[in-house]
Protein backbone atom coordinates (compact mmCIF):
# COMPACT_ATOMS: atom_id res chain seq x y z
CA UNK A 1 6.07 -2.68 23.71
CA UNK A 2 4.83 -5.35 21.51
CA UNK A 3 6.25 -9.04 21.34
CA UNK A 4 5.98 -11.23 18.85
CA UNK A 5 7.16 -14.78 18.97
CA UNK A 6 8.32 -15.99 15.79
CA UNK A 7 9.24 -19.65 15.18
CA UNK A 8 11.22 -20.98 12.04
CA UNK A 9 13.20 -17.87 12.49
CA UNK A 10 15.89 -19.12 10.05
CA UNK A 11 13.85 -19.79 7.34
CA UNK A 12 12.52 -18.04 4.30
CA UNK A 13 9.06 -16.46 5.63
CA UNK A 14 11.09 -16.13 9.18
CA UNK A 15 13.54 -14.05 7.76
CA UNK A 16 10.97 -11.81 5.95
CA UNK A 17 9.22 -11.29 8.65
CA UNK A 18 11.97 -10.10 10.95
CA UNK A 19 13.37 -8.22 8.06
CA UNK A 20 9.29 -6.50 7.82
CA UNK A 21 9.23 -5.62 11.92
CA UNK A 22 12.07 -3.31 11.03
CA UNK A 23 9.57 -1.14 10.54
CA UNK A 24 8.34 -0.79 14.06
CA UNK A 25 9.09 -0.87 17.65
CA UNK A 26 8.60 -3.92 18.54
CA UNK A 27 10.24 -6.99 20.50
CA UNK A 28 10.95 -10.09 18.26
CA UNK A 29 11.33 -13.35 20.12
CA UNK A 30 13.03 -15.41 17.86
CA UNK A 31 13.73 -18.76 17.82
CA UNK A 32 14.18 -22.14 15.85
CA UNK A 33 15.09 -25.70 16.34
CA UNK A 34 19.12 -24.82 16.76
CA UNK A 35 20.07 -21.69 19.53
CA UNK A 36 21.85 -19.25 17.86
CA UNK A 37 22.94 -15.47 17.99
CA UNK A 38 19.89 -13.90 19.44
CA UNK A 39 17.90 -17.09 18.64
CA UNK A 40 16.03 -19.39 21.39
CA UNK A 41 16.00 -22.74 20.83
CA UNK A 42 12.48 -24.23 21.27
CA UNK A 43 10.91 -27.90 19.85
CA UNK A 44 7.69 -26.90 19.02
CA UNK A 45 6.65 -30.51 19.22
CA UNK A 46 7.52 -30.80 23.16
CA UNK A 47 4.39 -29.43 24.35
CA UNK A 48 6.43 -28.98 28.11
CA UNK A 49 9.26 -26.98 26.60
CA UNK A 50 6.06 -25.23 24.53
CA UNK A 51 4.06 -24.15 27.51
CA UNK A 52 7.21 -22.81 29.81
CA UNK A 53 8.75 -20.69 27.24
CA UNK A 54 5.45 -19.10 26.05
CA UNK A 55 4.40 -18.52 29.71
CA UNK A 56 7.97 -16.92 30.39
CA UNK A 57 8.35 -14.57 27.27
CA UNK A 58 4.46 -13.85 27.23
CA UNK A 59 4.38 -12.64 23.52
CA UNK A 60 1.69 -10.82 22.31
CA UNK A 61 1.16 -12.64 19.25
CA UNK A 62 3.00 -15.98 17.68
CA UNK A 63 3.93 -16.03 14.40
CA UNK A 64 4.39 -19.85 13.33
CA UNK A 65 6.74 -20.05 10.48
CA UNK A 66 8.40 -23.11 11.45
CA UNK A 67 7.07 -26.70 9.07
CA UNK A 68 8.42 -29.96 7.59
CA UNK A 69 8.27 -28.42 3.88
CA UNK A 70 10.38 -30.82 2.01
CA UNK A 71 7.27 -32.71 0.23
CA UNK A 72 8.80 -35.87 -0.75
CA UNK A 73 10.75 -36.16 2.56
CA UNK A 74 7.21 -35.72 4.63
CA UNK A 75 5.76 -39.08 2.34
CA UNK A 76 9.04 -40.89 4.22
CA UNK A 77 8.63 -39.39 7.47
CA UNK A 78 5.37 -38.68 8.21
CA UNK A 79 5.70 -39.23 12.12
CA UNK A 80 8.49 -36.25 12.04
CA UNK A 81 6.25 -34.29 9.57
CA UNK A 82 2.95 -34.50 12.09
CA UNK A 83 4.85 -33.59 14.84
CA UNK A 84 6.37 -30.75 13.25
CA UNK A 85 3.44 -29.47 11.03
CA UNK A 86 0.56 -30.50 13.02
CA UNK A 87 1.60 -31.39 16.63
CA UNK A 88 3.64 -28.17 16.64
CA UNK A 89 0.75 -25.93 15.98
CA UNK A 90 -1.44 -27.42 18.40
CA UNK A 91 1.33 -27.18 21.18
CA UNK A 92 1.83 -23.53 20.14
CA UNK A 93 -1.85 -22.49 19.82
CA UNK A 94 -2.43 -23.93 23.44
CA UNK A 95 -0.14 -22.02 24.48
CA UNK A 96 -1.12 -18.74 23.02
CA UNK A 97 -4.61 -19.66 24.56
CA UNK A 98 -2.93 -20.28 27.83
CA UNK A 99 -1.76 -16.38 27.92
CA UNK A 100 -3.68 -14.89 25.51
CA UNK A 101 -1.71 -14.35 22.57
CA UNK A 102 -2.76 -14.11 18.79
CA UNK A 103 -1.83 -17.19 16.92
CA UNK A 104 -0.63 -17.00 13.51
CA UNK A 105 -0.53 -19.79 11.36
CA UNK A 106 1.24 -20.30 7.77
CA UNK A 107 -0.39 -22.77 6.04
CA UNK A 108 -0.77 -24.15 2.14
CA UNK A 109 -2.30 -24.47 -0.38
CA UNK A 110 -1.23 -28.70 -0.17
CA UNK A 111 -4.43 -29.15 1.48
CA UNK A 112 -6.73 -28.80 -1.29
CA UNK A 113 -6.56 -31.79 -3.72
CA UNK A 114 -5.11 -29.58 -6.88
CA UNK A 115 -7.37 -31.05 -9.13
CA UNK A 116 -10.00 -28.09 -9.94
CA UNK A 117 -9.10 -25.79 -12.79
CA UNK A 118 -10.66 -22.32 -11.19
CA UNK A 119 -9.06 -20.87 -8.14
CA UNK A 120 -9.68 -22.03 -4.71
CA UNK A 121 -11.37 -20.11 -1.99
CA UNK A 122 -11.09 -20.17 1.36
CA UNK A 123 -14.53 -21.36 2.01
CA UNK A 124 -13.80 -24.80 -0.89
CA UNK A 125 -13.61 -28.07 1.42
CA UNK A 126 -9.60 -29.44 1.82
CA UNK A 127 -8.50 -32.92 0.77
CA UNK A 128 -4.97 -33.51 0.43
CA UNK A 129 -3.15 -35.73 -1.29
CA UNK A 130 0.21 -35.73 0.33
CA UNK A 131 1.48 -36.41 3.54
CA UNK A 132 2.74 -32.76 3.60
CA UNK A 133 -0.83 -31.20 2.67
CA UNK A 134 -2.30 -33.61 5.38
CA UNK A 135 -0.05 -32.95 8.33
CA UNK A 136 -0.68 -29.12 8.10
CA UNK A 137 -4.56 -29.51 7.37
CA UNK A 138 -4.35 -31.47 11.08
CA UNK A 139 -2.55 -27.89 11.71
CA UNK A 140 -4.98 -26.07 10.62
CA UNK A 141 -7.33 -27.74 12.61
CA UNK A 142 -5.77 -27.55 15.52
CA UNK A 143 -5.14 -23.83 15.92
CA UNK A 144 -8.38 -23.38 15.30
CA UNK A 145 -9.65 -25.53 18.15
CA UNK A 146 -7.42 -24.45 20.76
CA UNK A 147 -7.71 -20.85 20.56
CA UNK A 148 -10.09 -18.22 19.24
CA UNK A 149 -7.94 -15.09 18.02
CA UNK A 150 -6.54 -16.36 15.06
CA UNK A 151 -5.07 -15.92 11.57
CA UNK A 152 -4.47 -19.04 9.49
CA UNK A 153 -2.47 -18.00 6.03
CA UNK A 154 -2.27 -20.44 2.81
CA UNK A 155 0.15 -19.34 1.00
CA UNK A 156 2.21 -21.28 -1.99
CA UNK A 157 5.24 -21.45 -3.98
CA UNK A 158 7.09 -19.54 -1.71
CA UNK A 159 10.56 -18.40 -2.23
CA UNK A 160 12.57 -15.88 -0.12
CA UNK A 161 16.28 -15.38 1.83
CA UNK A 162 17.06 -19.42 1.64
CA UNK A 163 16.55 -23.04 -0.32
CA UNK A 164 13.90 -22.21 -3.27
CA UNK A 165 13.16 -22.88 -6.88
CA UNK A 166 14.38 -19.59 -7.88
CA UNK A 167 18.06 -20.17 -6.69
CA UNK A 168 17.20 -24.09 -7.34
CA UNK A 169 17.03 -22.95 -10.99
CA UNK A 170 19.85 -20.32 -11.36
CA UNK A 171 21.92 -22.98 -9.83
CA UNK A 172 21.36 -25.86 -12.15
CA UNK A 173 21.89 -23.06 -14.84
CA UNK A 174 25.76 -23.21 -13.70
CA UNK A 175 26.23 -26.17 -15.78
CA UNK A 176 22.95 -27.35 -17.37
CA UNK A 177 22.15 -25.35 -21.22
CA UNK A 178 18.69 -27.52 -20.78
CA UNK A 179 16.04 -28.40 -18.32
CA UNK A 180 13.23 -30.25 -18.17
CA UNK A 181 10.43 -28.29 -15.95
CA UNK A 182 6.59 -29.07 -15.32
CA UNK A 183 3.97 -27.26 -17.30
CA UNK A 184 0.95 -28.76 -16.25
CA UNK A 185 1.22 -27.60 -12.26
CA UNK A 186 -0.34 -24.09 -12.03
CA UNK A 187 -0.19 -22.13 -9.49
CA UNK A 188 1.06 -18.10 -8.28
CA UNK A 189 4.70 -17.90 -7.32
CA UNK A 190 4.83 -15.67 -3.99
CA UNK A 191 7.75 -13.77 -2.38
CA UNK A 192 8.33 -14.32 1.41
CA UNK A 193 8.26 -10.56 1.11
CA UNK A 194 5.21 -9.90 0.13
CA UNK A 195 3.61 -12.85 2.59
CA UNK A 196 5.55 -10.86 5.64
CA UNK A 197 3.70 -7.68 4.34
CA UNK A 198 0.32 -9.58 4.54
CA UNK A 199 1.58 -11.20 8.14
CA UNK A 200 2.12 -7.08 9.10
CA UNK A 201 -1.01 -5.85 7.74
CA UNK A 202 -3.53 -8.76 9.25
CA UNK A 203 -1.26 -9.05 12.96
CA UNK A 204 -2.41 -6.06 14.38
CA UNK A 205 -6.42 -6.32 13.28
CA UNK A 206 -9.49 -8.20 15.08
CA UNK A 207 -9.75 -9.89 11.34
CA UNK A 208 -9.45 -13.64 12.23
CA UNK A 209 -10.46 -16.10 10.35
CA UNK A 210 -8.87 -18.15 6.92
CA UNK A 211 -7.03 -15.84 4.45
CA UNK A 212 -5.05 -17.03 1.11
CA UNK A 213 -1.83 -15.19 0.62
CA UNK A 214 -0.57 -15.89 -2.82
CA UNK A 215 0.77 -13.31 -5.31
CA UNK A 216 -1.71 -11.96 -8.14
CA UNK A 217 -1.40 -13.82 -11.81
CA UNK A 218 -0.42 -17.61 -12.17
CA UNK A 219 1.92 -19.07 -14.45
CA UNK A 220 3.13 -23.09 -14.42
CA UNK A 221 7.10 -24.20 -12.91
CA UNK A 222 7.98 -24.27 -16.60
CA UNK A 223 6.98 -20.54 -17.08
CA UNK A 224 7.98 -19.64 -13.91
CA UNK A 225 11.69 -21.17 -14.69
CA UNK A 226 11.35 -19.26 -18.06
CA UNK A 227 11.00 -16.01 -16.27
CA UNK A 228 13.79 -16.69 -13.76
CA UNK A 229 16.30 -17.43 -16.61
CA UNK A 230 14.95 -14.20 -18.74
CA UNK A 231 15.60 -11.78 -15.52
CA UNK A 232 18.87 -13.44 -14.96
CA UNK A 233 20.54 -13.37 -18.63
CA UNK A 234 20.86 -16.90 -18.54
CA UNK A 235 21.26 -18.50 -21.88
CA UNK A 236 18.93 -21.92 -20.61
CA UNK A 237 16.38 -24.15 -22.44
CA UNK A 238 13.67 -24.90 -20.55
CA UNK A 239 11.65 -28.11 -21.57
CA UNK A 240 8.19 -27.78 -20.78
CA UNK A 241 7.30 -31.37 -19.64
CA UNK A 242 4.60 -33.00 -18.13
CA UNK A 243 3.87 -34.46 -14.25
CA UNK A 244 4.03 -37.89 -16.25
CA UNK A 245 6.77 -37.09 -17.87
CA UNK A 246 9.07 -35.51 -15.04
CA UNK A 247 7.65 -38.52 -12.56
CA UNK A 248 9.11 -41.25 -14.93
CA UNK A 249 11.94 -39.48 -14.31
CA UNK A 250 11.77 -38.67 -10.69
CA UNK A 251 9.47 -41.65 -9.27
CA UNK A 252 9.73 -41.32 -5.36
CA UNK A 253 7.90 -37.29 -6.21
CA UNK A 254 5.48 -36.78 -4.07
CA UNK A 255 2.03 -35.87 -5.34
CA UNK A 256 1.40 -32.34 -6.04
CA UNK A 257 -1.28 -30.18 -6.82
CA UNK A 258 -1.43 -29.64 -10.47
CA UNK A 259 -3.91 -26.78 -10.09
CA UNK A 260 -2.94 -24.41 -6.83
CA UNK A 261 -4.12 -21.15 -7.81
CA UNK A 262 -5.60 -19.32 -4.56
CA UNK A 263 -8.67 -17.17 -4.70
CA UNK A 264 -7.59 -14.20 -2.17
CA UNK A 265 -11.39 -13.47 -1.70
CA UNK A 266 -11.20 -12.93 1.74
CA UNK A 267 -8.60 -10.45 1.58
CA UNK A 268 -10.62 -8.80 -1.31
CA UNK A 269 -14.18 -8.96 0.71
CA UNK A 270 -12.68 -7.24 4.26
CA UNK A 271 -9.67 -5.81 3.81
CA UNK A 272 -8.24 -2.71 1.23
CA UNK A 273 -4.69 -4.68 1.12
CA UNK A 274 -3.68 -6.57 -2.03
CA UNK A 275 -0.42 -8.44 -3.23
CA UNK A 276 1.87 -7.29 -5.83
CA UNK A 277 1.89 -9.46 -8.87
CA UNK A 278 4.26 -12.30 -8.98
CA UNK A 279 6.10 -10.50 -11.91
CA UNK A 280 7.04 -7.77 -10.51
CA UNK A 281 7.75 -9.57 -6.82
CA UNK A 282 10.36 -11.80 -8.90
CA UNK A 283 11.50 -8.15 -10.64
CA UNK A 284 12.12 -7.04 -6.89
CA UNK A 285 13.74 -10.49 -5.70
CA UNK A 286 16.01 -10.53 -8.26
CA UNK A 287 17.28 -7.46 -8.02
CA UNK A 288 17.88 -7.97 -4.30
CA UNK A 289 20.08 -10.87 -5.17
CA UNK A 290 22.08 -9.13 -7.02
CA UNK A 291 22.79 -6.65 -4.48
């Protein structure tokens, strides 16, 4: 039987990809930071604690999901967010080496500078601006160094079974009839769904290499929050304001891309599989919440 490590169990793209292996025999090795009900606790930053556990459970394949995602906490703490984003992958992608495992690593699209107005391909050089975007470029960098059979996914503007914009806004919406959102930071809104379906489809393949996983169609946070409220019945006025605007406001924000959109091409050039469209991935998400 197949086993797959997965790390990060507990949070959005963990969940969805436990919740996707339903649909096969196979072993999930979970675990996260905290040991829980069928949940090993591992530190992906203790290389020691790395190597021993890897060598013991001898997964097939390691699914990284675990990161240091809060943006403007990673500008504060960039020691925790290297170890975590960058030191972690390298510590898992040794070990994978060390026993032969696929390596699977999440990445985002916070490496590339945002600053382009046509979308991104895999093969356009990184340069991130944030602390965030830097530590999991190092990432990046170090899966690919330490071992050969890889897949490295950029995905972006994720949201899934935990902390997100989408329950961010139908939160605030509780007891705000306004809200001031970004329209100038572009990008395509993805379901940890439909990223766990791409994890599926790409696991089991010889395909390795640099992928973007984003939804099709793009839309700004403004329009995004716009379509959140419509779906939900919410009665909410959503201010379209700019990065200037919402940073006078906010000024410890992190930089952040304002143009994120990710060319899938090589999903398009060697593979038949393509993601739904962030409308109708919202439809789906929504409807599961209200379930």
């Amino acid at each position: 039987m197949k086993r797959i490590l997965v790390t990060g169990c507990n949070g959005q793209l963990g969940r969805a990809v436990n919740r996707e292996y339903t649909k096969e025999t196979v072993e999930m090795i979970n675990t996260d930071i905290v040991e829980g009900e069928g949940i090993f606790a591992l530190d992906i930053t203790k290389i020691e604690d790395v190597i021993k556990f890897v060598t013991e459970k001898k997964p097939d394949v390691i699914i990284n999901c675990a990161a240091h995602t809060n943006v403007d906490k990673c500008e504060l703490e960039w020691d925790l967010a290297y170890r975590i984003n960058a030191i972690g992958a390298r510590n898992l992608s040794i070990a994978a080496n060390k026993i032969g495992a696929k390596m699977i690593q999440v990445s985002t699209d916070y490496v590339f500078p945002g600053d382009g107005t046509e979308p991104i391909t895999e093969f356009d050089l990184p340069l991130p601006k944030s602390a965030y975007g830097k530590t999991k470029y190092e990432g990046e960098n170090f899966v690919k160094e330490f071992v050969k059979e890889h897949f490295i996914i950029r995905t972006a503007w994720l949201y899934g079974d935990g902390h997100n914009f989408v329950k961010t806004m139908l939160k605030l919406s509780e007891n705000h009839d306004t809200l001031n959102v970004v329209k100038d930071q572009i990008g395509s809104p993805t379901s940890a769904k439909e990223l766990a379906r791409l994890i599926h489809y790409l696991e089991p393949t010889e395909n390795y290499g640099t992928f973007h996983g984003t939804c099709e169609g793009v839309c700004s946070w403004a329009e995004f929050a716009d379509a959140i409220f419509e779906r939900a019945g919410k009665q909410v006025t959503v201010h379209h304001v700019t990065t200037e605007e919402y940073r006078r406001l906010n000024p410890n924000s992190a930089d952040r891309p304002a143009y994120s959109v990710l060319d899938k091409y090589m999903l398009r050039l060697t593979t038949d599989f393509r993601m739904a469209d962030w409308q109708d991935a919202l439809d789906e998400y929504m409807r599961e919440l209200e379930q």
